[in-house]
C-alpha atoms as a PDB file:
ATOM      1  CA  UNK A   1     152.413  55.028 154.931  1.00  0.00           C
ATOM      2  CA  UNK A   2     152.922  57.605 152.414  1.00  0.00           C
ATOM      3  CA  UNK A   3     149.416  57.698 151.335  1.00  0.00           C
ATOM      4  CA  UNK A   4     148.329  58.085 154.981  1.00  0.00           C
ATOM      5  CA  UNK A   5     150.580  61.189 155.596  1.00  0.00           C
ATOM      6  CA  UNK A   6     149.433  62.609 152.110  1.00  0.00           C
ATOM      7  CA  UNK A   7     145.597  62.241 153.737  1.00  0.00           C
ATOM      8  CA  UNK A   8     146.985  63.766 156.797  1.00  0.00           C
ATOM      9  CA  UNK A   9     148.330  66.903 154.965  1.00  0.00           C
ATOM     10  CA  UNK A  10     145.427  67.544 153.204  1.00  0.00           C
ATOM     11  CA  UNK A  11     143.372  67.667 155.691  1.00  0.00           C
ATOM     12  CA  UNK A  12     145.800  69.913 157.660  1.00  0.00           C
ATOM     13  CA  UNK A  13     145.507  72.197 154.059  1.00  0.00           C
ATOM     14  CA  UNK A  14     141.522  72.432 153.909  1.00  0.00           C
ATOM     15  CA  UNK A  15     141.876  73.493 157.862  1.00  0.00           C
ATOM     16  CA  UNK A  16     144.760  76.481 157.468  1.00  0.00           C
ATOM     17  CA  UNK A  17     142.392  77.500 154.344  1.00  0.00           C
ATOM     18  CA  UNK A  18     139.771  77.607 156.757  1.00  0.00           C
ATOM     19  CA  UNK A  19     141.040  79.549 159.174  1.00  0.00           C
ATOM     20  CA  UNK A  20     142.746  82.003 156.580  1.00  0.00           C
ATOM     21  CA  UNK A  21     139.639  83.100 155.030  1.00  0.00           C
ATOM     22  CA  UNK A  22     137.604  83.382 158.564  1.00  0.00           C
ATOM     23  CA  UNK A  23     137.396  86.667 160.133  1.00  0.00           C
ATOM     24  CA  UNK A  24     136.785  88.106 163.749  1.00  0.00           C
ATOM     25  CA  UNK A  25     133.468  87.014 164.818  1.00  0.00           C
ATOM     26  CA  UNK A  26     132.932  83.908 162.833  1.00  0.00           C
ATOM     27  CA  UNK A  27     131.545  81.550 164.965  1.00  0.00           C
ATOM     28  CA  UNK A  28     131.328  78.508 162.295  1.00  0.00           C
ATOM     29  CA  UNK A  29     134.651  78.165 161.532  1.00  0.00           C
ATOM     30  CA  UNK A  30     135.938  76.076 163.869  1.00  0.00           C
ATOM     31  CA  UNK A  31     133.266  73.430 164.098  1.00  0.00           C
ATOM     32  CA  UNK A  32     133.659  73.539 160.057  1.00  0.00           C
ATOM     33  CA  UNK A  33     137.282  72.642 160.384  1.00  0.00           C
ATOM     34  CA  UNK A  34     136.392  69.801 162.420  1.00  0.00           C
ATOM     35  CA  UNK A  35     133.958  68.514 160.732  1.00  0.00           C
ATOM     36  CA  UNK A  36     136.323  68.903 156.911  1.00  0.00           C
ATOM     37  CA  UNK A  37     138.735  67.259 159.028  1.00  0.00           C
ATOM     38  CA  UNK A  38     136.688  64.248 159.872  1.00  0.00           C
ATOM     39  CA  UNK A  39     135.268  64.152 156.033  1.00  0.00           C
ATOM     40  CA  UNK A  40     136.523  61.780 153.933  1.00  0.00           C
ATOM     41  CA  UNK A  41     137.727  63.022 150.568  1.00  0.00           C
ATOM     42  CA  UNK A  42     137.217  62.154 146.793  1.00  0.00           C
ATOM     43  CA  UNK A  43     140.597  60.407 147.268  1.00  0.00           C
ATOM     44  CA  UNK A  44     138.820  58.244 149.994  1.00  0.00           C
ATOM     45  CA  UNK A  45     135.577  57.700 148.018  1.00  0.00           C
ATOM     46  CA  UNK A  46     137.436  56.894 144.702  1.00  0.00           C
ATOM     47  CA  UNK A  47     139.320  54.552 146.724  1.00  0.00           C
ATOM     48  CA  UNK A  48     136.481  52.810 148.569  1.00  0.00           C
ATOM     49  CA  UNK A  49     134.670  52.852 145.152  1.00  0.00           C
ATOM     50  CA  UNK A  50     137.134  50.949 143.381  1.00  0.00           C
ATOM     51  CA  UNK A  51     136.989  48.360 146.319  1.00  0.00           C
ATOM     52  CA  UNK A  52     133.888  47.482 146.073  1.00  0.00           C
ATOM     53  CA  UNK A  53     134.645  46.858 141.996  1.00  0.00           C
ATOM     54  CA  UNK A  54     132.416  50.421 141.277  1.00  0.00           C
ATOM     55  CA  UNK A  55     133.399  51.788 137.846  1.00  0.00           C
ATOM     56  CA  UNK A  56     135.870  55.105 138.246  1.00  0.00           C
ATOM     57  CA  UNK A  57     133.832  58.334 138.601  1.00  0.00           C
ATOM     58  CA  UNK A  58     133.912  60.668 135.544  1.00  0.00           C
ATOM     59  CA  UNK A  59     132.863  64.093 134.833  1.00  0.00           C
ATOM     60  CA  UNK A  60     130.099  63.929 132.822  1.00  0.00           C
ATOM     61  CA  UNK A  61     126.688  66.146 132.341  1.00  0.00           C
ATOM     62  CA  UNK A  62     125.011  64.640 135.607  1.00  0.00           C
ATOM     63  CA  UNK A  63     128.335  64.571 137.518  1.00  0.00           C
ATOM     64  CA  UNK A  64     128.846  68.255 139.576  1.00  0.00           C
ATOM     65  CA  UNK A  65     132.830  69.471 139.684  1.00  0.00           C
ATOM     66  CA  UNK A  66     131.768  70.349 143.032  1.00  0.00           C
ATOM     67  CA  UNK A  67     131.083  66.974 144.717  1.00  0.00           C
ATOM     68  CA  UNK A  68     134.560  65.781 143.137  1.00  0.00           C
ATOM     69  CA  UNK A  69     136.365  68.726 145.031  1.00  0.00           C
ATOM     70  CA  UNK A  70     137.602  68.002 148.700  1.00  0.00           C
ATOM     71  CA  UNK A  71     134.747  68.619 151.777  1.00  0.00           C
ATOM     72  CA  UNK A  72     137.517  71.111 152.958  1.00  0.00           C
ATOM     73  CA  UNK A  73     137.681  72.544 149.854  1.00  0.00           C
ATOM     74  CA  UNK A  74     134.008  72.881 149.245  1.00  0.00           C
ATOM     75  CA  UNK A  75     133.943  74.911 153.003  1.00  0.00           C
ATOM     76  CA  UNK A  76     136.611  77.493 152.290  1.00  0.00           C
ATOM     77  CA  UNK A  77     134.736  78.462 148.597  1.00  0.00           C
ATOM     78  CA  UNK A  78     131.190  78.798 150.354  1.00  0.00           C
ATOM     79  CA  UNK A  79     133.158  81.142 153.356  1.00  0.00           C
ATOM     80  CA  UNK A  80     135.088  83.213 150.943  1.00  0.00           C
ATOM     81  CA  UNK A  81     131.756  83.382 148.921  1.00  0.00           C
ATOM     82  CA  UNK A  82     129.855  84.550 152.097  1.00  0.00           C
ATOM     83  CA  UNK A  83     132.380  87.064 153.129  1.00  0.00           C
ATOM     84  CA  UNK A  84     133.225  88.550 149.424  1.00  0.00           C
ATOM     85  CA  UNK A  85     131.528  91.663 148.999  1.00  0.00           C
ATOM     86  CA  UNK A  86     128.825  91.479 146.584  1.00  0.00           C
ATOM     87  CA  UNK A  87     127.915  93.728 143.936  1.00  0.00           C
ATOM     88  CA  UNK A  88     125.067  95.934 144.883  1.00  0.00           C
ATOM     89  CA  UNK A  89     122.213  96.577 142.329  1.00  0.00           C
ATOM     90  CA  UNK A  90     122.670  99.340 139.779  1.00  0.00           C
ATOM     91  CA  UNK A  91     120.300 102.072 139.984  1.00  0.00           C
ATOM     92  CA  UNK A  92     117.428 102.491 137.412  1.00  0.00           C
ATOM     93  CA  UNK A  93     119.276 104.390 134.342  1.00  0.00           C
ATOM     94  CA  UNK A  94     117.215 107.085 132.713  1.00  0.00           C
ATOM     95  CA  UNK A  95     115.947 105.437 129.569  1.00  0.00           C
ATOM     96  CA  UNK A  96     117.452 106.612 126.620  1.00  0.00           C
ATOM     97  CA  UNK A  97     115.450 107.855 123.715  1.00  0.00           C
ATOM     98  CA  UNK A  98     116.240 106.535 120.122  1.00  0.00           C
ATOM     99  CA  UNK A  99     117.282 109.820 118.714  1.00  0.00           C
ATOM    100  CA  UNK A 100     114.845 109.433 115.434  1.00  0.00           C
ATOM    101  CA  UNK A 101     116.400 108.520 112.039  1.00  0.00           C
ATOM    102  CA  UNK A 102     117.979 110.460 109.429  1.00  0.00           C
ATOM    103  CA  UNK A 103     115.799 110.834 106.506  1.00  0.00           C
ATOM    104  CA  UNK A 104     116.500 108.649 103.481  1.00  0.00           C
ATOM    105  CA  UNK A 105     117.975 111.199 100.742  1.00  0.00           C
ATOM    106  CA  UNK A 106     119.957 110.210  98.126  1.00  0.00           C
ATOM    107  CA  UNK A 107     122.666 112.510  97.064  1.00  0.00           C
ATOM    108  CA  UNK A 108     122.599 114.014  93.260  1.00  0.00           C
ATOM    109  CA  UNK A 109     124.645 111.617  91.101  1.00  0.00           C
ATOM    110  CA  UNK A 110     127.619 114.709  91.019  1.00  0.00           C
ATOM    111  CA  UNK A 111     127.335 115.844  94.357  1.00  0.00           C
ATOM    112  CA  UNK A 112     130.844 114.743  94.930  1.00  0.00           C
ATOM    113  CA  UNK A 113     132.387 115.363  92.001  1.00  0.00           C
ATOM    114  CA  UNK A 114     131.109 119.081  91.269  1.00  0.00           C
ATOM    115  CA  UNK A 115     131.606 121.894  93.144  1.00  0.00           C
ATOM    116  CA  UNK A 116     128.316 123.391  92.736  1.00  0.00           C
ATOM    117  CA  UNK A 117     126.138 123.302  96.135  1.00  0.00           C
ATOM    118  CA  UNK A 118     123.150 122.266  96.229  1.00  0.00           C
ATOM    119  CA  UNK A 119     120.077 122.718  98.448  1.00  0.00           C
ATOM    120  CA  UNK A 120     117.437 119.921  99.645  1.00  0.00           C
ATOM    121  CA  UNK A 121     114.763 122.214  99.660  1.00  0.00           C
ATOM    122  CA  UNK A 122     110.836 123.767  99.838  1.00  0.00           C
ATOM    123  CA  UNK A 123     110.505 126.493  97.095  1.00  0.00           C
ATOM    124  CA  UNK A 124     108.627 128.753  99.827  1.00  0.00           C
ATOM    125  CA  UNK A 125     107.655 132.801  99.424  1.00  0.00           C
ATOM    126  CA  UNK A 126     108.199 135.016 102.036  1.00  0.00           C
ATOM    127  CA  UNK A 127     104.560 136.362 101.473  1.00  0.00           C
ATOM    128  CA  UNK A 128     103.756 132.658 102.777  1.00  0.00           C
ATOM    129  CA  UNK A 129     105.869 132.876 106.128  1.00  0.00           C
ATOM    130  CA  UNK A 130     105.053 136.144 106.595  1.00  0.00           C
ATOM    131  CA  UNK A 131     100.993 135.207 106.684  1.00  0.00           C
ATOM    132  CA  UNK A 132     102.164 132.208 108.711  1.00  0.00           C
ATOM    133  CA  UNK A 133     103.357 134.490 111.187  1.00  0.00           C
ATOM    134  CA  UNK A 134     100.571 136.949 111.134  1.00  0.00           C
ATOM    135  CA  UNK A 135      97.807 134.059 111.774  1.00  0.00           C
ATOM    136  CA  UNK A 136      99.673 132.773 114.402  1.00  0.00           C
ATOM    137  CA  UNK A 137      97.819 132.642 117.673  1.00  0.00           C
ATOM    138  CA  UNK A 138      98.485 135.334 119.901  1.00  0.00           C
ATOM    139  CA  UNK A 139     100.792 133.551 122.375  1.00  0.00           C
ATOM    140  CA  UNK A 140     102.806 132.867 119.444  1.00  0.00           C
ATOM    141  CA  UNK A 141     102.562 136.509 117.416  1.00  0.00           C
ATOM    142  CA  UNK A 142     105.876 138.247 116.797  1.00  0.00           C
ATOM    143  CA  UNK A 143     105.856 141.221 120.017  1.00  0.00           C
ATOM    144  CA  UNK A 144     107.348 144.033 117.784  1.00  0.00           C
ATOM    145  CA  UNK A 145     104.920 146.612 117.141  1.00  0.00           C
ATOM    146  CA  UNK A 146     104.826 147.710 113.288  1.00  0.00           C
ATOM    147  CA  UNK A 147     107.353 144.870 112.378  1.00  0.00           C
ATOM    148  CA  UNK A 148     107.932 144.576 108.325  1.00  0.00           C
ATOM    149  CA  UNK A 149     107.933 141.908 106.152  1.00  0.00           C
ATOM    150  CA  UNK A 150     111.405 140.829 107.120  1.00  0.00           C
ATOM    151  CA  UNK A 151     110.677 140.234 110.556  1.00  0.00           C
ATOM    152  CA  UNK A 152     107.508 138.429 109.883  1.00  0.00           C
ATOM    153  CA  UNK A 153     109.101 136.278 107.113  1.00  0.00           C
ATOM    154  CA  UNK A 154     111.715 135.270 109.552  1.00  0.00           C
ATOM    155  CA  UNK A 155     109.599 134.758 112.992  1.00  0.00           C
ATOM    156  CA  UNK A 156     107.390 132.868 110.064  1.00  0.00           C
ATOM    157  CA  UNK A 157     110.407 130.201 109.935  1.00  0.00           C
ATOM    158  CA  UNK A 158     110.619 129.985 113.570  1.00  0.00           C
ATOM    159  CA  UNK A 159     106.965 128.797 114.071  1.00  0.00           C
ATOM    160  CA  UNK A 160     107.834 126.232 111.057  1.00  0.00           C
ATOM    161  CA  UNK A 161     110.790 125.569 113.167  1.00  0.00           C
ATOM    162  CA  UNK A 162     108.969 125.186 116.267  1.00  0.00           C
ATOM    163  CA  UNK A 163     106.484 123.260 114.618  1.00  0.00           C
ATOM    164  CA  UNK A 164     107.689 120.692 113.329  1.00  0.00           C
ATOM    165  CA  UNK A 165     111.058 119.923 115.103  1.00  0.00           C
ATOM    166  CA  UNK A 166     112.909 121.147 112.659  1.00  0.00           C
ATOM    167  CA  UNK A 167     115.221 123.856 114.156  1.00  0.00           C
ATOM    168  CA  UNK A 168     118.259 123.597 111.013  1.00  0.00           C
ATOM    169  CA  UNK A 169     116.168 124.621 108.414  1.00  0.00           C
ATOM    170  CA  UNK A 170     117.262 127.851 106.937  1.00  0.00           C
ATOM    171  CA  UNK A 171     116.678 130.203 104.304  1.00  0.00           C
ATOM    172  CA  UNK A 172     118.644 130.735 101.386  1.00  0.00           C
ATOM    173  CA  UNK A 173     118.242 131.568  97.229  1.00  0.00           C
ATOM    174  CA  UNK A 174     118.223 128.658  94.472  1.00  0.00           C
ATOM    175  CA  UNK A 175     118.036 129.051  90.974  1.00  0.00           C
ATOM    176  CA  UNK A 176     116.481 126.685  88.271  1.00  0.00           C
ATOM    177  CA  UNK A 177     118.648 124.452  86.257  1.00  0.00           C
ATOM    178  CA  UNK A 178     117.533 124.146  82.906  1.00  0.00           C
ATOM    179  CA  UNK A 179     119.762 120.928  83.158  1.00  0.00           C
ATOM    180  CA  UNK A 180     117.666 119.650  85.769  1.00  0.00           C
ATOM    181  CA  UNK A 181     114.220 121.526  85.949  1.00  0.00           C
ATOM    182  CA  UNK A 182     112.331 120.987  89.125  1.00  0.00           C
ATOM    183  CA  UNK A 183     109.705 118.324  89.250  1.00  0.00           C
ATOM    184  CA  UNK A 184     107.439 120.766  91.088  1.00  0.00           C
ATOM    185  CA  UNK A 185     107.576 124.483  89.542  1.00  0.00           C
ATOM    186  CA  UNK A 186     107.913 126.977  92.233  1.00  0.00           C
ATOM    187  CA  UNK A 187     105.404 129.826  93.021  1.00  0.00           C
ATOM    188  CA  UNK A 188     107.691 132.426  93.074  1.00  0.00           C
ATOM    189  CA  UNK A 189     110.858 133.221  90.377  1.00  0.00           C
ATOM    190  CA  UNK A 190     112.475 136.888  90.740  1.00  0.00           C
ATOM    191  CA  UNK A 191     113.075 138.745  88.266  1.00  0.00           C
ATOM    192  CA  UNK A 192     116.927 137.672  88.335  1.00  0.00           C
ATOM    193  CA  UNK A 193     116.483 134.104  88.362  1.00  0.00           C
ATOM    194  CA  UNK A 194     116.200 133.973  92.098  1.00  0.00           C
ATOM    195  CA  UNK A 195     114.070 131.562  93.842  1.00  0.00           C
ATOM    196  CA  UNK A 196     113.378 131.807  97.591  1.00  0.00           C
ATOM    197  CA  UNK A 197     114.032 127.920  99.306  1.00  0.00           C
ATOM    198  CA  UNK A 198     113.465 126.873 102.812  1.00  0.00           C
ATOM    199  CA  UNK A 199     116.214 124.463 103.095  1.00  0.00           C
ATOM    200  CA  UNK A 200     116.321 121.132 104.509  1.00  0.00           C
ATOM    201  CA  UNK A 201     120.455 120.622 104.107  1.00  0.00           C
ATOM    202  CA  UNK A 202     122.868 121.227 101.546  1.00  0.00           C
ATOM    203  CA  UNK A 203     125.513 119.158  99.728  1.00  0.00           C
ATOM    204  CA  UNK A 204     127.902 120.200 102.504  1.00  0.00           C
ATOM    205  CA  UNK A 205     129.017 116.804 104.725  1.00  0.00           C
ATOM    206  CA  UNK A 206     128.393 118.785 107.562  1.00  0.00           C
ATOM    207  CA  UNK A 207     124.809 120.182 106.778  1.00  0.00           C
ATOM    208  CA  UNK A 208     123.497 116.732 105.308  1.00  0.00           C
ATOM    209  CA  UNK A 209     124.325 114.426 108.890  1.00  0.00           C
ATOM    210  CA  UNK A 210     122.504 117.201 110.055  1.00  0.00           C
ATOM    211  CA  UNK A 211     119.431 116.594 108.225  1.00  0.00           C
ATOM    212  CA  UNK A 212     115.887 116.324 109.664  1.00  0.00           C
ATOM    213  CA  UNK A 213     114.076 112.826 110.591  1.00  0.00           C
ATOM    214  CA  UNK A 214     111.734 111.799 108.012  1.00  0.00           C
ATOM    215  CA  UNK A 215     108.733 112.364 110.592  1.00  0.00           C
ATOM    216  CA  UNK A 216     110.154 115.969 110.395  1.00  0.00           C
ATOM    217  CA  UNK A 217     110.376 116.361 106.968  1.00  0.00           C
ATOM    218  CA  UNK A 218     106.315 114.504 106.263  1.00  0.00           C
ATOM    219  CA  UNK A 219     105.160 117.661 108.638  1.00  0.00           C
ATOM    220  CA  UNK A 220     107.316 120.148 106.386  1.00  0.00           C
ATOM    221  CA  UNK A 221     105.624 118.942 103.261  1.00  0.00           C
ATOM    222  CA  UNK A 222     102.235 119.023 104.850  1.00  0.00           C
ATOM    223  CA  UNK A 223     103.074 122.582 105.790  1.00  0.00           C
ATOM    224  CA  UNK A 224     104.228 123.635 102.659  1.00  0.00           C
ATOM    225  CA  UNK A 225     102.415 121.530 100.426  1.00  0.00           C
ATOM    226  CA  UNK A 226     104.972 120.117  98.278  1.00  0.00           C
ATOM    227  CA  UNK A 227     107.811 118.069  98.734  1.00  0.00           C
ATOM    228  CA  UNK A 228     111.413 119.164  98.778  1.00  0.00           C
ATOM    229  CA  UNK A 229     113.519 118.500  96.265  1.00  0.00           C
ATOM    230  CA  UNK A 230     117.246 119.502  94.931  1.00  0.00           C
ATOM    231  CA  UNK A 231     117.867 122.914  93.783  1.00  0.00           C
ATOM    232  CA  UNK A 232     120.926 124.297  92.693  1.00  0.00           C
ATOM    233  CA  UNK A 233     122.581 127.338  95.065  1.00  0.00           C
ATOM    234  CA  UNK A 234     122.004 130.982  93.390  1.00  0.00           C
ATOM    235  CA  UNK A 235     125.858 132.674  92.689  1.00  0.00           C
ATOM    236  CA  UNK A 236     125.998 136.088  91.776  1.00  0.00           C
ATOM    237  CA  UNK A 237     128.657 134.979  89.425  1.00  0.00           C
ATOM    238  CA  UNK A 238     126.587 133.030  87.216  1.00  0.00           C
ATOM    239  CA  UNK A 239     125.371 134.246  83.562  1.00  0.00           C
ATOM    240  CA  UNK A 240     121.902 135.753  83.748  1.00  0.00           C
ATOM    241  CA  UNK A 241     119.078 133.729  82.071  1.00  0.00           C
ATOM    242  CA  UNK A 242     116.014 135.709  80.827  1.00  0.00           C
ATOM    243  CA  UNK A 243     113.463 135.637  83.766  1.00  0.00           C
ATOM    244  CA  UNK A 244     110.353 134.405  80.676  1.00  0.00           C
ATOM    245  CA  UNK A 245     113.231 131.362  79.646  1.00  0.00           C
ATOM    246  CA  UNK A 246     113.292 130.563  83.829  1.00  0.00           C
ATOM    247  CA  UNK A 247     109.259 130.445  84.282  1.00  0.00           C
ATOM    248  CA  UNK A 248     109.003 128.408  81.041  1.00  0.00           C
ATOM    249  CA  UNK A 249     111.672 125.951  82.059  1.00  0.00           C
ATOM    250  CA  UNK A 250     109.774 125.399  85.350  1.00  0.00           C
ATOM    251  CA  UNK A 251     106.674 124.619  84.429  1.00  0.00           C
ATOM    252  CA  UNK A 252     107.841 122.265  81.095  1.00  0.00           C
END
């Protein structure tokens, strides 16, 4: 008796779930509870199973949770599945373009500890950006009638800028270490130990995550000719070295 009126109640369970999760309009419902009320259940089947000396069902890999779940229960998932709103398709994203990779430079060995800045950098004259500039084709010619040498040397570094991608590159003034002499000497030493750089970055944390892709710095040193390397920042507060003692130490 008790197992009959638990059978009765679930049945009575799968149809209320039924109806709860039907809406206005939805024909099937009805002939669904009907028919999950006339379907036996996996207590039935386990039962009848047994009788007939069958071996308890299992879960196992061939065995599907959902044919061990009640007929009523199976009903109300697939209607609350059909009236759930799905997910509509995302748009197509703009694809995002690998931003290109830092170039591989390795700091100088006292770069943190010293407090003398440093330059990754092309020893460059201004003679040189200033012919850049004044071979440039026409579309790309400074539009300043009469302009010096100043304004070529610096519309020069824009067209190296424009170039080659590299818009951070700046100018600035090195000097040469007699410490740590240049591997390649530069073209052009002033008089005061000055040597005019077209800098990559600096020592600075902030200039050297800013530093040019390697793609970027290849077209520099096919511009230029040589490759960068480290120079050491000019300071007006530094002793004065004979300008004959700064050639020789470059080219040794």
């Amino acid at each position: 008796m008790n197992r009959i009126l638990f059978l009765v109640l679930l049945r009575l369970r799968d149809v209320v779930l039924l109806l709860a999760s039907a809406r206005p309009g939805d024909a099937f419902v009805l002939p669904l509870a009907r028919f999950a009320f006339a379907m036996p259940n996996c207590v039935d089947m386990r039962a009848s199973r047994r009788k007939q000396g069958h071996p308890a069902t299992k879960l196992g890999a061939n065995v599907s949770t959902a044919k061990l779940l009640p007929a009523g229960t199976q009903m109300w998932s697939f209607a609350s599945a059909m009236s759930t709103a799905q997910g509509t398709k995302p748009r197509d994203l703009p694809r995002l373009h690998d931003r290109p990779s830092k170039c591989f430079l390795a700091l100088p060995h006292d770069a943190l500890s010293s407090t003398t800045l440093r330059y990754y950098a092309f020893a460059v004259t201004e003679d040189f950006l200033a012919d850049l500039a004044r071979s440039a084709p026409k579309r790309e010619r400074l539009r300043v009638p009469h302009a010096d040498g100043v304004q070529l040397t610096h519309h020069g570094l824009r067209l190296v800028r424009f170039r080659t991608g590299a818009h951070r590159i700046f100018l600035t003034a090195g000097r040469i270490d007699r410490d740590r002499p240049p591997r390649h000497p530069p073209p052009f030493v002033a008089p005061n130990g000055i040597v005019p750089l077209v800098a990559v970055c600096s020592t600075e944390p902030s200039s050297y995550r800013k530093r040019p892709s390697q793609e970027q710095v290849d077209r520099l040193t096919d511009l230029f000719g040589t490759p960068p390397q480290w120079w050491t920042a000019f300071s007006r507060d530094m002793p004065r070295q004979p300008t004959d003692e700064v050639i020789a130490s470059a080219r040794a």
